[in-house]
C-alpha atoms as a PDB file:
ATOM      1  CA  UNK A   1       2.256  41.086 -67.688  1.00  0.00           C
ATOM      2  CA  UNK A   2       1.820  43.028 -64.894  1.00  0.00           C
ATOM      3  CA  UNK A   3       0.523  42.069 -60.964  1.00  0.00           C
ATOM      4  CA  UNK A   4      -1.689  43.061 -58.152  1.00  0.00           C
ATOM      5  CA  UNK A   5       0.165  44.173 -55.543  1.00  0.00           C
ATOM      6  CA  UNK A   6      -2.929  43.741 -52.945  1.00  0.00           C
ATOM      7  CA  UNK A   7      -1.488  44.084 -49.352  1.00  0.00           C
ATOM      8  CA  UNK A   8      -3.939  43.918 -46.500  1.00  0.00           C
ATOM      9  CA  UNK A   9      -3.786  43.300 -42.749  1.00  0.00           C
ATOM     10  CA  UNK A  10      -6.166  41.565 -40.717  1.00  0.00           C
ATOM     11  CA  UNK A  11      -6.060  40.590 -36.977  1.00  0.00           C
ATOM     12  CA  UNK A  12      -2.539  40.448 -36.831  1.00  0.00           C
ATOM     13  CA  UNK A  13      -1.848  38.923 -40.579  1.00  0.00           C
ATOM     14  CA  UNK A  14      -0.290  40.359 -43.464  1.00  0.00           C
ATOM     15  CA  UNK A  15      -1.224  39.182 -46.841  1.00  0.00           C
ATOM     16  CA  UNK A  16       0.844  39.922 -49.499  1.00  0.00           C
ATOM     17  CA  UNK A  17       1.174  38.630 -53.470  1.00  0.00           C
ATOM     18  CA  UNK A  18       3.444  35.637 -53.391  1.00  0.00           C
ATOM     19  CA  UNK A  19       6.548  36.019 -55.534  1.00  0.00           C
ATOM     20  CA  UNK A  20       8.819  33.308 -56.780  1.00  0.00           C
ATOM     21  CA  UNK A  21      11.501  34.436 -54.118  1.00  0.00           C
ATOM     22  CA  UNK A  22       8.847  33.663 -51.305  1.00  0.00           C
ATOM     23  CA  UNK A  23       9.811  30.222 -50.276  1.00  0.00           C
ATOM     24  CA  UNK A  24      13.857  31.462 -49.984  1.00  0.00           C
ATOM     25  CA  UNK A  25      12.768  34.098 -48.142  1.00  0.00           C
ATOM     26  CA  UNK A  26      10.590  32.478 -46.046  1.00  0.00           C
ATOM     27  CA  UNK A  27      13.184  30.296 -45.112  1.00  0.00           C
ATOM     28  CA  UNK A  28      15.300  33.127 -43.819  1.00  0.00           C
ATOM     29  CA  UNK A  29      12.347  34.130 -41.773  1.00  0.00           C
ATOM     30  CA  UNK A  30      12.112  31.334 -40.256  1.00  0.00           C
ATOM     31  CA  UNK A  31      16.303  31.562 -39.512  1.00  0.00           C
ATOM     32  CA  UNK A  32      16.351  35.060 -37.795  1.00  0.00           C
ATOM     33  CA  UNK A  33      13.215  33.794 -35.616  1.00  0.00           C
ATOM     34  CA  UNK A  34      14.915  30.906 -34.640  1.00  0.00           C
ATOM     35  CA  UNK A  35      18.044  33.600 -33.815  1.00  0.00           C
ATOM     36  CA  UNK A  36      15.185  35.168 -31.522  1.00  0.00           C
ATOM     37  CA  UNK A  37      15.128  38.156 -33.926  1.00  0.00           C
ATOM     38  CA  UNK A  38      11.828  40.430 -33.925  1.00  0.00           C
ATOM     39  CA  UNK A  39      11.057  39.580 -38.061  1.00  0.00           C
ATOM     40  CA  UNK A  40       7.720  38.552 -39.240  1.00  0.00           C
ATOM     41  CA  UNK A  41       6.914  34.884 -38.682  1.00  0.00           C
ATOM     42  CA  UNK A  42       6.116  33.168 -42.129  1.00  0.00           C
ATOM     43  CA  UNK A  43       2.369  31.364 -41.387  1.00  0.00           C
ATOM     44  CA  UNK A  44       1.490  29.786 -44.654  1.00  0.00           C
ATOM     45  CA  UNK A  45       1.042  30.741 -48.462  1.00  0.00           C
ATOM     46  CA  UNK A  46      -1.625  29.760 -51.246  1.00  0.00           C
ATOM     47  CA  UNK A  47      -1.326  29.833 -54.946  1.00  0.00           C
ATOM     48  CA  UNK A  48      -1.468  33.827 -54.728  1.00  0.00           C
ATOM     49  CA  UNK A  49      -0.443  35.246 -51.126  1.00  0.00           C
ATOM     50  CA  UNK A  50       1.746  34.268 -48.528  1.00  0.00           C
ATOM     51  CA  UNK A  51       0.494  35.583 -44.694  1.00  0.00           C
ATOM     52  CA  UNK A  52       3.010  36.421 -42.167  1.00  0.00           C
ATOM     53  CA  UNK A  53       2.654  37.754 -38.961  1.00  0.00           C
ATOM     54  CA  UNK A  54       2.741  41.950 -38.476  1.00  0.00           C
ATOM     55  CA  UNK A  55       5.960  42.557 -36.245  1.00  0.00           C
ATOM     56  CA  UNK A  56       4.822  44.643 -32.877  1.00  0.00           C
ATOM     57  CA  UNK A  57       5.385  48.781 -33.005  1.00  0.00           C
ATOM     58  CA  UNK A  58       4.434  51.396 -34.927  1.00  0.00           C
ATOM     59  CA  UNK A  59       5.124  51.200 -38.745  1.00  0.00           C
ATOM     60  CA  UNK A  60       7.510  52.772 -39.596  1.00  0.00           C
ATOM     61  CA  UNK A  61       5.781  55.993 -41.934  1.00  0.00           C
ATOM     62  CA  UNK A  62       3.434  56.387 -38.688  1.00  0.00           C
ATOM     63  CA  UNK A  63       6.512  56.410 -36.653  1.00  0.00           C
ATOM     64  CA  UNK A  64       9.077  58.451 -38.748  1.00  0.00           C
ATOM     65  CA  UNK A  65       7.594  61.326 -40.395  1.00  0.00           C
ATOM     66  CA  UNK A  66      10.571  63.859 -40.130  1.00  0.00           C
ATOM     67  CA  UNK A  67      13.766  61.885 -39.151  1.00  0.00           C
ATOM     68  CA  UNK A  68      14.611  59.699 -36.110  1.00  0.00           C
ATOM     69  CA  UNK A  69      16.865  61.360 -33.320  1.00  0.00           C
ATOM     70  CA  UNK A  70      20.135  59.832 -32.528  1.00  0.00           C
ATOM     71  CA  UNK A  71      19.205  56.971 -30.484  1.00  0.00           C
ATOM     72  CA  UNK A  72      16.810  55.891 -33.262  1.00  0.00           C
ATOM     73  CA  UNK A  73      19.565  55.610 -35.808  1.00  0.00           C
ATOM     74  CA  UNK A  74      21.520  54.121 -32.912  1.00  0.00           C
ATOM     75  CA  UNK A  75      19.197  51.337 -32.357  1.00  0.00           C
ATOM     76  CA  UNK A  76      18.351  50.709 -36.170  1.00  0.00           C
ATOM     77  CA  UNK A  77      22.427  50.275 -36.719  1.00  0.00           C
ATOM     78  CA  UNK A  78      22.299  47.568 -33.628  1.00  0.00           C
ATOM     79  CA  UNK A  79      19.721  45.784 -34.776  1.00  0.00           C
ATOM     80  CA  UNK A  80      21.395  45.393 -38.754  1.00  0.00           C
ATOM     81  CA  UNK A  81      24.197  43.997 -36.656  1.00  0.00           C
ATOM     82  CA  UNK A  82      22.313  41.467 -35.033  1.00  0.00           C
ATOM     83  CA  UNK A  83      20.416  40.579 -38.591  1.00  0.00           C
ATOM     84  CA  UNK A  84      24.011  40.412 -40.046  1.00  0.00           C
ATOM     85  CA  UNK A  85      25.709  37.966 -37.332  1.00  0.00           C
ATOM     86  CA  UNK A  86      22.733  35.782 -37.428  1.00  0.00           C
ATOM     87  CA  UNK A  87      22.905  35.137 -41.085  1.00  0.00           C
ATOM     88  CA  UNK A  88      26.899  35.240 -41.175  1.00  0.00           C
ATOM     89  CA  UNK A  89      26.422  31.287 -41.283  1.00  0.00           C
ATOM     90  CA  UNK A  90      23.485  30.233 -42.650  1.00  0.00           C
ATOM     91  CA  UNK A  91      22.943  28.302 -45.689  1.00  0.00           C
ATOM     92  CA  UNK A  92      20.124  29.212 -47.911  1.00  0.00           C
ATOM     93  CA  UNK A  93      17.986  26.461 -49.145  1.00  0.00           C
ATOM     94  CA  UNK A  94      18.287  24.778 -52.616  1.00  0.00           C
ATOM     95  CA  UNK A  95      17.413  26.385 -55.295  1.00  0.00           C
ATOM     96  CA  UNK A  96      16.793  29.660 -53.338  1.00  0.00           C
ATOM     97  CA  UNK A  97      15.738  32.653 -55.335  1.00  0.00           C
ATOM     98  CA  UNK A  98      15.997  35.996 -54.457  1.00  0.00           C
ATOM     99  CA  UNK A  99      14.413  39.143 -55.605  1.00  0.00           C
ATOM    100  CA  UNK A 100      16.928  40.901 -57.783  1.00  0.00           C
ATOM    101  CA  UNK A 101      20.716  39.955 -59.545  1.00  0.00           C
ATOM    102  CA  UNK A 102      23.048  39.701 -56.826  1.00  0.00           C
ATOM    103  CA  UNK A 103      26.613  38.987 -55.949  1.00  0.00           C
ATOM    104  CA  UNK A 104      27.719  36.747 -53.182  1.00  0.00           C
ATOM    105  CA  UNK A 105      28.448  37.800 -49.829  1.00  0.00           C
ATOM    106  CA  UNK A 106      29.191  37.454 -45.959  1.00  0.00           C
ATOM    107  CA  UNK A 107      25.669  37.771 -45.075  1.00  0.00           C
ATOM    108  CA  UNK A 108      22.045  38.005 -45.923  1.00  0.00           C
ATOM    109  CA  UNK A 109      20.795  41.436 -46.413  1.00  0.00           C
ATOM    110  CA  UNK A 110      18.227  42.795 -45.474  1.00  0.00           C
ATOM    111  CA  UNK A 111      17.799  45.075 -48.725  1.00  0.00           C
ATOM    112  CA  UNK A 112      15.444  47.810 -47.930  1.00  0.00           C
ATOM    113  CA  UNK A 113      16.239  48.531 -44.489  1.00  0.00           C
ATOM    114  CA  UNK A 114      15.042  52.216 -44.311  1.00  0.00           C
ATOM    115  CA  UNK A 115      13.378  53.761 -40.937  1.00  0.00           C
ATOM    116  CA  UNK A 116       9.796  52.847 -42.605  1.00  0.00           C
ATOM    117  CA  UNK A 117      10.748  49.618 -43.046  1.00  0.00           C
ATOM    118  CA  UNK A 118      11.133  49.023 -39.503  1.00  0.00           C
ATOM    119  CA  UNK A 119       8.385  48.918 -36.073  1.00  0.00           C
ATOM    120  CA  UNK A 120       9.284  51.361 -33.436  1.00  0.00           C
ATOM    121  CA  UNK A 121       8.582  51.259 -29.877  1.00  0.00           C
ATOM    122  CA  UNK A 122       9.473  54.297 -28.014  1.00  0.00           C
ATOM    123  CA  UNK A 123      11.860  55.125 -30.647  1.00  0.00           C
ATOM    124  CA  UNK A 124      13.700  52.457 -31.245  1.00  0.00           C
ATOM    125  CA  UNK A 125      13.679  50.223 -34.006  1.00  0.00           C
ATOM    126  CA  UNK A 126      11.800  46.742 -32.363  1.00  0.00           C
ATOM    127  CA  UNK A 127      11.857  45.019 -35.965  1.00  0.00           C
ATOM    128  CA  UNK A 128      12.237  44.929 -39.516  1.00  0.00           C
ATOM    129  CA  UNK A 129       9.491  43.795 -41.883  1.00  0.00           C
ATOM    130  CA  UNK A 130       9.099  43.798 -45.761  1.00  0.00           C
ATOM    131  CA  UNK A 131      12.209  41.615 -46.188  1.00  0.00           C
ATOM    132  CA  UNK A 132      11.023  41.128 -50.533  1.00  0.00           C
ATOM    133  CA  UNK A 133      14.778  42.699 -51.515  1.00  0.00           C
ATOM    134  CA  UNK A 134      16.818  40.332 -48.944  1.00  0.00           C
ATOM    135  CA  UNK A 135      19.595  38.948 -50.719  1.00  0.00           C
ATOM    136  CA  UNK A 136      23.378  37.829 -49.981  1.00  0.00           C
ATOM    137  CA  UNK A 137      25.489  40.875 -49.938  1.00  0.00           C
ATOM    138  CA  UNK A 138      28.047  42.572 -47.849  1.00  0.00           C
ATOM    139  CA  UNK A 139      27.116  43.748 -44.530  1.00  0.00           C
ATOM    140  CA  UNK A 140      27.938  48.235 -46.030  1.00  0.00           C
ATOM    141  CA  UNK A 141      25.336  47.386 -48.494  1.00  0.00           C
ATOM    142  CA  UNK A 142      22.600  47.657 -45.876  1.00  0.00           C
ATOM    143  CA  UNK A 143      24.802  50.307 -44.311  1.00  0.00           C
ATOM    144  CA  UNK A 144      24.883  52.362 -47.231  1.00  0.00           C
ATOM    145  CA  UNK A 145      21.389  51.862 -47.549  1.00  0.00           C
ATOM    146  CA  UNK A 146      19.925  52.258 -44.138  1.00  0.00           C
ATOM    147  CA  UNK A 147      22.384  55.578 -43.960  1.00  0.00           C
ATOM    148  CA  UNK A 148      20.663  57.338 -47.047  1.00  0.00           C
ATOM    149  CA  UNK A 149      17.219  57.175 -45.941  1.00  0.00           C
ATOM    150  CA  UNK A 150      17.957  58.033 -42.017  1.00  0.00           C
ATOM    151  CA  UNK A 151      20.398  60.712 -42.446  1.00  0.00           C
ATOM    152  CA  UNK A 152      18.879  61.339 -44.926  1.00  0.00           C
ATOM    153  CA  UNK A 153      20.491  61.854 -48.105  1.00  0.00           C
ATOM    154  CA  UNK A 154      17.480  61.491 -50.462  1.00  0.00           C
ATOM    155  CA  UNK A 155      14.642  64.243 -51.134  1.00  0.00           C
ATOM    156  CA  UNK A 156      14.685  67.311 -52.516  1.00  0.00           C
ATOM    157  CA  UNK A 157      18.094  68.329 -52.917  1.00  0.00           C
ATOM    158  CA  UNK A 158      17.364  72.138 -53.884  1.00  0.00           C
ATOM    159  CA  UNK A 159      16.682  72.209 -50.180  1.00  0.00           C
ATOM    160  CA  UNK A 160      19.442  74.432 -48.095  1.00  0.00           C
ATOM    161  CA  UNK A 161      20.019  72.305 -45.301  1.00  0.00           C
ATOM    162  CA  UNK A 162      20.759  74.479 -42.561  1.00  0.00           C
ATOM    163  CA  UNK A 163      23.795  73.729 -40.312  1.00  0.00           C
ATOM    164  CA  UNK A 164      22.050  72.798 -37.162  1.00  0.00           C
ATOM    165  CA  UNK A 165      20.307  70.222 -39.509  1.00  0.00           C
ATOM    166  CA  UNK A 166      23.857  69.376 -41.161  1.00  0.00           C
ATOM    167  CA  UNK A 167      25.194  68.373 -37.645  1.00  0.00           C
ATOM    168  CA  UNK A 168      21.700  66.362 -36.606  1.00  0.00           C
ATOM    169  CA  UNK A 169      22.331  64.552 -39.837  1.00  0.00           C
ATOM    170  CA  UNK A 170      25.780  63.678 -39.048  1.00  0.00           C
ATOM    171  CA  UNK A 171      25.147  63.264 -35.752  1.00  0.00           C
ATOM    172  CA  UNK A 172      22.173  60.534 -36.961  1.00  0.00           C
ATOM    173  CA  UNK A 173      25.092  58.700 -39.919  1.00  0.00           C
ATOM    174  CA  UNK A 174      27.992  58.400 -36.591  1.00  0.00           C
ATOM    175  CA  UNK A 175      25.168  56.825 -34.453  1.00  0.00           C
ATOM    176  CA  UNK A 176      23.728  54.456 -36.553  1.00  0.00           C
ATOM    177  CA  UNK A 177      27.366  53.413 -37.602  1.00  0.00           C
ATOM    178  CA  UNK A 178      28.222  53.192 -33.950  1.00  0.00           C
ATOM    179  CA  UNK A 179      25.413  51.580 -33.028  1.00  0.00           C
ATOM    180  CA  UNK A 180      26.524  48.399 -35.800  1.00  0.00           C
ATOM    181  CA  UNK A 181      29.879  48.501 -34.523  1.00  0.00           C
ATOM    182  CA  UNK A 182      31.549  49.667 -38.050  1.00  0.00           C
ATOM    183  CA  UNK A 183      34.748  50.565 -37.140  1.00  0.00           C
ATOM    184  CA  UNK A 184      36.248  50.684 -40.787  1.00  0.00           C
ATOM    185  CA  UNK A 185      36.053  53.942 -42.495  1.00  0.00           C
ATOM    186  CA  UNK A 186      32.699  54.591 -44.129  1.00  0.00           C
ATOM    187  CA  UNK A 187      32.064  57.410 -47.125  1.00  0.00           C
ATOM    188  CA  UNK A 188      28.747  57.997 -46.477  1.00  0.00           C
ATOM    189  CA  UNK A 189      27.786  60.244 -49.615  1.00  0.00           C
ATOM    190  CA  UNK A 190      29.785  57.692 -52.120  1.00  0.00           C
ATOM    191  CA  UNK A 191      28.682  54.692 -50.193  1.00  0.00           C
ATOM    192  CA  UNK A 192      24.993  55.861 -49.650  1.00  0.00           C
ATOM    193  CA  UNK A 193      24.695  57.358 -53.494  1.00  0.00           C
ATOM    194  CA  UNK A 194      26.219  54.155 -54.960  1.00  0.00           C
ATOM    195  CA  UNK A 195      23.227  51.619 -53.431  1.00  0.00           C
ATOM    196  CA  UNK A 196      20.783  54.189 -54.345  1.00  0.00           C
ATOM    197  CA  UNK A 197      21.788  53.906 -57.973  1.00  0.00           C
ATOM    198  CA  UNK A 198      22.085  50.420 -57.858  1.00  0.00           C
ATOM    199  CA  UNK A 199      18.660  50.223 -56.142  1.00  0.00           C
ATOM    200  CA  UNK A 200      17.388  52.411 -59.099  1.00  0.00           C
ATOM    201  CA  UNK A 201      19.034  49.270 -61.785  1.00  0.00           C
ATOM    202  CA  UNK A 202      16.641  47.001 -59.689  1.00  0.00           C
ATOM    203  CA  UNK A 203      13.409  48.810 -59.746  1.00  0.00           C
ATOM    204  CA  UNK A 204      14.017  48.864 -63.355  1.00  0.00           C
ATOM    205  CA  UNK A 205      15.159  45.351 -63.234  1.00  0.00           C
ATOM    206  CA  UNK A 206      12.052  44.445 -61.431  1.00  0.00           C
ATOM    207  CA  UNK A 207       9.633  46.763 -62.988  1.00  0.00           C
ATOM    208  CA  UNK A 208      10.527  44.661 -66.647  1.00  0.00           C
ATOM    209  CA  UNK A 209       9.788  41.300 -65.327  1.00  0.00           C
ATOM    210  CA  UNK A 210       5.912  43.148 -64.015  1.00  0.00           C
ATOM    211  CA  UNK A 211       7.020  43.073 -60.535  1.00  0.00           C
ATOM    212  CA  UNK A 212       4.403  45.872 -58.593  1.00  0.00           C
ATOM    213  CA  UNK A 213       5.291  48.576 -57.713  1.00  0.00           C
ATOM    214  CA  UNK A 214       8.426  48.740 -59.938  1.00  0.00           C
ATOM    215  CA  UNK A 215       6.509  48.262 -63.104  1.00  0.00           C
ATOM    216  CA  UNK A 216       4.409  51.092 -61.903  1.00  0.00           C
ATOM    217  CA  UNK A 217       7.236  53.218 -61.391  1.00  0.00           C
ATOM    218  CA  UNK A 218       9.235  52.739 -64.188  1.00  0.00           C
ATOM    219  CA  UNK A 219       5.872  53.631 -66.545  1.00  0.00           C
ATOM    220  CA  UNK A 220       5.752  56.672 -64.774  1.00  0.00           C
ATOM    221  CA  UNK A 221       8.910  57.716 -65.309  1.00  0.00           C
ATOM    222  CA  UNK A 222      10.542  57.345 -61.465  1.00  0.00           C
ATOM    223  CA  UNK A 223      14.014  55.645 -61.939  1.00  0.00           C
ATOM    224  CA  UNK A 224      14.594  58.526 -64.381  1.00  0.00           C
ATOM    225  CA  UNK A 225      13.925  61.215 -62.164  1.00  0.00           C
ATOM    226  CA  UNK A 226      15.529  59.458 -59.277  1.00  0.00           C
ATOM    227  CA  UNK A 227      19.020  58.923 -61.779  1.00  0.00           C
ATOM    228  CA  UNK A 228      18.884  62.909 -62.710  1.00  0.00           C
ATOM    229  CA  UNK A 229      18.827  63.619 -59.561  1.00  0.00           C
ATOM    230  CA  UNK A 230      22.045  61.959 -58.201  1.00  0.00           C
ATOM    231  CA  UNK A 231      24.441  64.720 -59.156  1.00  0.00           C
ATOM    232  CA  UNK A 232      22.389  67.195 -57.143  1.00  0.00           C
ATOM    233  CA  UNK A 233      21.834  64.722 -53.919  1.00  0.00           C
ATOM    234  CA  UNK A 234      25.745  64.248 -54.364  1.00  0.00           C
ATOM    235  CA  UNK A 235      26.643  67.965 -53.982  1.00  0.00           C
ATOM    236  CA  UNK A 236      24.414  68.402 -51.183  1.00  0.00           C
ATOM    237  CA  UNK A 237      25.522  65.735 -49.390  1.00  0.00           C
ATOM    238  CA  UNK A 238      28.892  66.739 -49.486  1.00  0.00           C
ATOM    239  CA  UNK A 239      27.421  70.188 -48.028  1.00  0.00           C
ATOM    240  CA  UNK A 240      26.656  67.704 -45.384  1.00  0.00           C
ATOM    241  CA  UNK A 241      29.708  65.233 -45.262  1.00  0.00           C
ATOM    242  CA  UNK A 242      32.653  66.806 -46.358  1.00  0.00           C
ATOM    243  CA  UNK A 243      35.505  65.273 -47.917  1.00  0.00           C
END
């Protein structure tokens, strides 16, 4: 059985399908605000929806249509960081339920946290919203995840990138890093290419249960395409990063 996945926004609101990991999640909400951080404020839910609060900026597709320059990446890597410490030592509620299998971890992850995932304001990320993959994890999970979309690493990997591009992209994966305050060595390509395949298992994960958009996805074909295309995104990003 498969579900709407109706999201609309109205003076200031967000209304989106409520999920059985809305309450946990919720609850971290409520956390990170109380840690002063710029997340959406949980307002109430019904039998169908929950409504929070849109976070301030622009969205992140309006804002982020070709890449983010270095202070962009910077500023998203600072403000995983703060995310991170704030849920170093929390404890999730009872019973909490979370979106997809996970392991545990040091900290509560955001799970999507990809440019369009996040407001801008003058170029710098000012928030993160859609927080429906949090789950416990370690802190290079996010990394690895955040890196792959804002260096990028996915899309069309037939592509030549050109070298001035190469070094913007690198230049983008050391900034964001720095910007965290990794100071650990960090494999982009392996680490980056490893969450994306894992994030493929989970759409299809999701997608079986009738989760939306996953169940959309997988009928149409998408964590296929996305699996065949790892080799390729790993040779080009090794065009990229070097061993």
């Amino acid at each position: 059985m498969t579900e709407s996945r109706e999201i609309t926004i109205d003076d200031g609101t967000v209304r989106r399908p409520r999920k059985p990991w809305t309450e946990t999640v919720h609850a971290l909400l409520r956390h990170l605000r109380a840690a002063e951080l710029p997340v959406p404020e949980p307002l109430r839910t019904d039998e169908h929806f929950e409504y929070v609060s849109l976070v301030p900026g622009l969205d992140g597709d309006a804002a982020w249509p070709d890449g983010v320059s270095a202070d962009g990446a910077r500023s998203l890597g600072q403000l995983l960081r703060r995310v991170h410490d704030a849920t170093a030592g929390w404890t999730p509620p009872r019973g909490a339920t979370w979106s997809v299998p996970h392991s545990n971890g040091a900290v509560i992850c955001h799970g999507d946290p990809k440019p369009a995932n996040a407001a801008w304001v003058d170029g710098r990320a000012a928030g993160l919203f859609d927080w429906e993959a949090a789950r416990p994890g370690d802190p290079s999970d996010d990394l690895a995840y955040a890196l792959l979309w804002t260096v990028p690493l996915n899309g069309d990997p037939s592509i030549l990138v050109t070298e001035p591009e190469a070094a913007l992209r690198r230049e983008r994966a050391a900034a964001l890093l720095d910007g965290y305050g990794w100071t650990e060595p960090f494999d982009v390509v392996e680490l980056a290419l490893r969450r994306h395949e894992l994030a493929i298992r989970e759409v299809e994960w999701l997608g079986a249960q009738g989760h939306e958009p996953h169940a959309e996805w997988l009928a149409q074909g998408w964590p296929r395409r996305w699996r065949d295309d790892l080799g390729a995104l790993h040779r080009a990003g090794r065009q990229i990063f070097p061993t």
